[in-house]
Protein backbone atom coordinates (compact mmCIF):
# COMPACT_ATOMS: atom_id res chain seq x y z
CA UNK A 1 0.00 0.00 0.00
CA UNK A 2 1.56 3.25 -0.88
CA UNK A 3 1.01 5.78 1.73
CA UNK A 4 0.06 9.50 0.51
CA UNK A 5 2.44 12.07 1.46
CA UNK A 6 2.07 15.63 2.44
CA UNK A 7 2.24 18.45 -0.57
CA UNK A 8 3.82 21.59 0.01
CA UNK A 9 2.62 24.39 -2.32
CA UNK A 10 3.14 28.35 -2.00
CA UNK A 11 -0.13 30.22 -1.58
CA UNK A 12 0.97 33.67 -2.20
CA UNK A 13 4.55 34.92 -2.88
CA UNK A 14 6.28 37.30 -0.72
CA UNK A 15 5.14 40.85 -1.53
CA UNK A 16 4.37 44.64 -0.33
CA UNK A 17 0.29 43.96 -0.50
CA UNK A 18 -1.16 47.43 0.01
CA UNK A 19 -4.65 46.83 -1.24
CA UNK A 20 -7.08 43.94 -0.58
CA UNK A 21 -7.22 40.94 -2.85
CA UNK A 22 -7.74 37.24 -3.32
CA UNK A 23 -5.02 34.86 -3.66
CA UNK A 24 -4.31 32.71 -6.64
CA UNK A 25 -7.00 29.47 -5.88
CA UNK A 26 -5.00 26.27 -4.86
CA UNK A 27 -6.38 22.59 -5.40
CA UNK A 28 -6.11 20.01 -2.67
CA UNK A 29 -6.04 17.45 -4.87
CA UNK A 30 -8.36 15.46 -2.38
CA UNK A 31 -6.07 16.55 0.66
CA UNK A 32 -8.01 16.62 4.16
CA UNK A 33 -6.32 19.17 5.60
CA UNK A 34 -3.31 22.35 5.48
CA UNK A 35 -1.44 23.98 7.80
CA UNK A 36 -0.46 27.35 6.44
CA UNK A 37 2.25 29.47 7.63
CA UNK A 38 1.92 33.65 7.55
CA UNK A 39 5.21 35.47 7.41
CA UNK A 40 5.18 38.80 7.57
CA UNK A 41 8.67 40.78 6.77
CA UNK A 42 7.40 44.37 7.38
CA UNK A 43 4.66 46.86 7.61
CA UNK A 44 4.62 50.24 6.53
CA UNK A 45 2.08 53.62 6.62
CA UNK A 46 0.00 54.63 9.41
CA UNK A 47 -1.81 52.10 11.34
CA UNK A 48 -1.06 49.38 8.36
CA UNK A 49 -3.11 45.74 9.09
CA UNK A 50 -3.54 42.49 7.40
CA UNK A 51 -7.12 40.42 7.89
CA UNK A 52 -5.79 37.19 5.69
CA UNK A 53 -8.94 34.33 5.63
CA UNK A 54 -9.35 31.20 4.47
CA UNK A 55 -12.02 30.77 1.65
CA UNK A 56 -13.10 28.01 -0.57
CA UNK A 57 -14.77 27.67 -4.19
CA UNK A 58 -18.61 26.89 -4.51
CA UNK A 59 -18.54 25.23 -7.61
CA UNK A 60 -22.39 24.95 -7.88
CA UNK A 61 -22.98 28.99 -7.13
CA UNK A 62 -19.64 30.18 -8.57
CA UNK A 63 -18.71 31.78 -5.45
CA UNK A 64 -16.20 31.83 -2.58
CA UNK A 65 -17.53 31.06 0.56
CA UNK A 66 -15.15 32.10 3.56
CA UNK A 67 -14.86 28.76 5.89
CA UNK A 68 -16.11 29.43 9.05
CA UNK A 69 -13.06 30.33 11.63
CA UNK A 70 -10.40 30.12 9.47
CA UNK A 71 -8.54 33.31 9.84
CA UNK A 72 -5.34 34.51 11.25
CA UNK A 73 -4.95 37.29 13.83
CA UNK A 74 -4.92 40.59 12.12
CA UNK A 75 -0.96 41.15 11.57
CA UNK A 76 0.12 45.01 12.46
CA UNK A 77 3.62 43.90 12.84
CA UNK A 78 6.32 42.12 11.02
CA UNK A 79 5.55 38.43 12.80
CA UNK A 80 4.94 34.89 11.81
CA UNK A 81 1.91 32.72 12.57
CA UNK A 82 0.20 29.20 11.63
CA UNK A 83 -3.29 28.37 10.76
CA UNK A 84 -4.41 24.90 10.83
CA UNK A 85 -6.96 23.52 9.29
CA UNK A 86 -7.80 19.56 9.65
CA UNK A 87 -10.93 17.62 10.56
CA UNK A 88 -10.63 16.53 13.86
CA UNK A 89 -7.95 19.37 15.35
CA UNK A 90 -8.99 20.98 18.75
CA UNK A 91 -10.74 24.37 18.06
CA UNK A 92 -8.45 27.51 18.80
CA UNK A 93 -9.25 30.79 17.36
CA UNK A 94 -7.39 31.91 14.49
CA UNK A 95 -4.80 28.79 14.98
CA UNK A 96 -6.70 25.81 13.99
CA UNK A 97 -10.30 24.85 12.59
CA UNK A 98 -12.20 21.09 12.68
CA UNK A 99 -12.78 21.00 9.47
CA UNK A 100 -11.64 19.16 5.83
CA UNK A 101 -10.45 21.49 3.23
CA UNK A 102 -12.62 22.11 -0.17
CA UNK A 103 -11.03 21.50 -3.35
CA UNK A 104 -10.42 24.48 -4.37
CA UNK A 105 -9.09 27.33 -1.56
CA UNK A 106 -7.59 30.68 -2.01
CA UNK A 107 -6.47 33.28 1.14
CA UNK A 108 -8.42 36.79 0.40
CA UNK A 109 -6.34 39.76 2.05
CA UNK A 110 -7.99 43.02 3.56
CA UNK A 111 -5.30 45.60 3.61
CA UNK A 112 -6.35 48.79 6.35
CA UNK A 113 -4.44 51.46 7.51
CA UNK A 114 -4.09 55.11 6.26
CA UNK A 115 -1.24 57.20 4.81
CA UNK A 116 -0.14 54.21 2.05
CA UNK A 117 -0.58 51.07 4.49
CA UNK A 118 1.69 48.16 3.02
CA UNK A 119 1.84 44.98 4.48
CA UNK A 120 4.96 42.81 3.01
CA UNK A 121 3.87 38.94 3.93
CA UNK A 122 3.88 35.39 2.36
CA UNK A 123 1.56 32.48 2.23
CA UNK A 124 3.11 28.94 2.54
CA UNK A 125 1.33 25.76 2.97
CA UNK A 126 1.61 21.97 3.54
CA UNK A 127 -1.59 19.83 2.45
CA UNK A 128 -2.28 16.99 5.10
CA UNK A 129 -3.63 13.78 3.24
């Protein structure tokens, strides 16, 4: 029996984000869970902040749905943090969500701040069979 191994993919490539915007989508490739890592380099502007969530792709509609609790803690400083997301996992807010990834998943970014905020982060994740 071959045993399915974990898939690392990049979710969005280190950048100075200073407006919001989805992520490129990501397939799972029948994956039942991710951990995804948030690295954020530097912030710049007044009052600059990051709200990064999870959403998925409602084929049927042709919409994405955010999924319910997966969402990091608003970054307003360079720092690095982990979401997990995995049927199963204890609960903890915006570290890890019970729940199995869709096929299809993107991160959407709200940039805030005034004065030309900039957020410089990256998106890196590892897709739990």
């Amino acid at each position: 029996r071959i045993m399915a191994e974990n898939r690392t993919v990049t979710i969005r490539a280190s950048a100075a984000f200073s407006a919001t915007a989805a992520g490129t989508p990501v397939a799972s490739h029948g994956a039942r869970g991710i951990v995804i890592y948030l690295n954020a380099t530097a912030v710049s502007g007044t009052s600059p902040t990051a709200d990064c969530k999870l959403q998925g792709y409602d084929a049927l509609a042709d919409v994405w749905q955010d999924i319910a609790g997966a969402a990091f803690a608003q970054v307003t400083a360079a720092a690095t943090q982990t979401l997990t997301v995995y049927p199963g996992v204890a609960e903890t807010g915006n570290v890890s969500v019970s729940d199995v990834v869709p096929a299809l998943l993107r991160v959407h970014s709200t940039i805030g701040g005034s004065s030309t905020p900039t957020v410089t982060f990256s998106l890196g994740g590892v897709f739990i069979p």
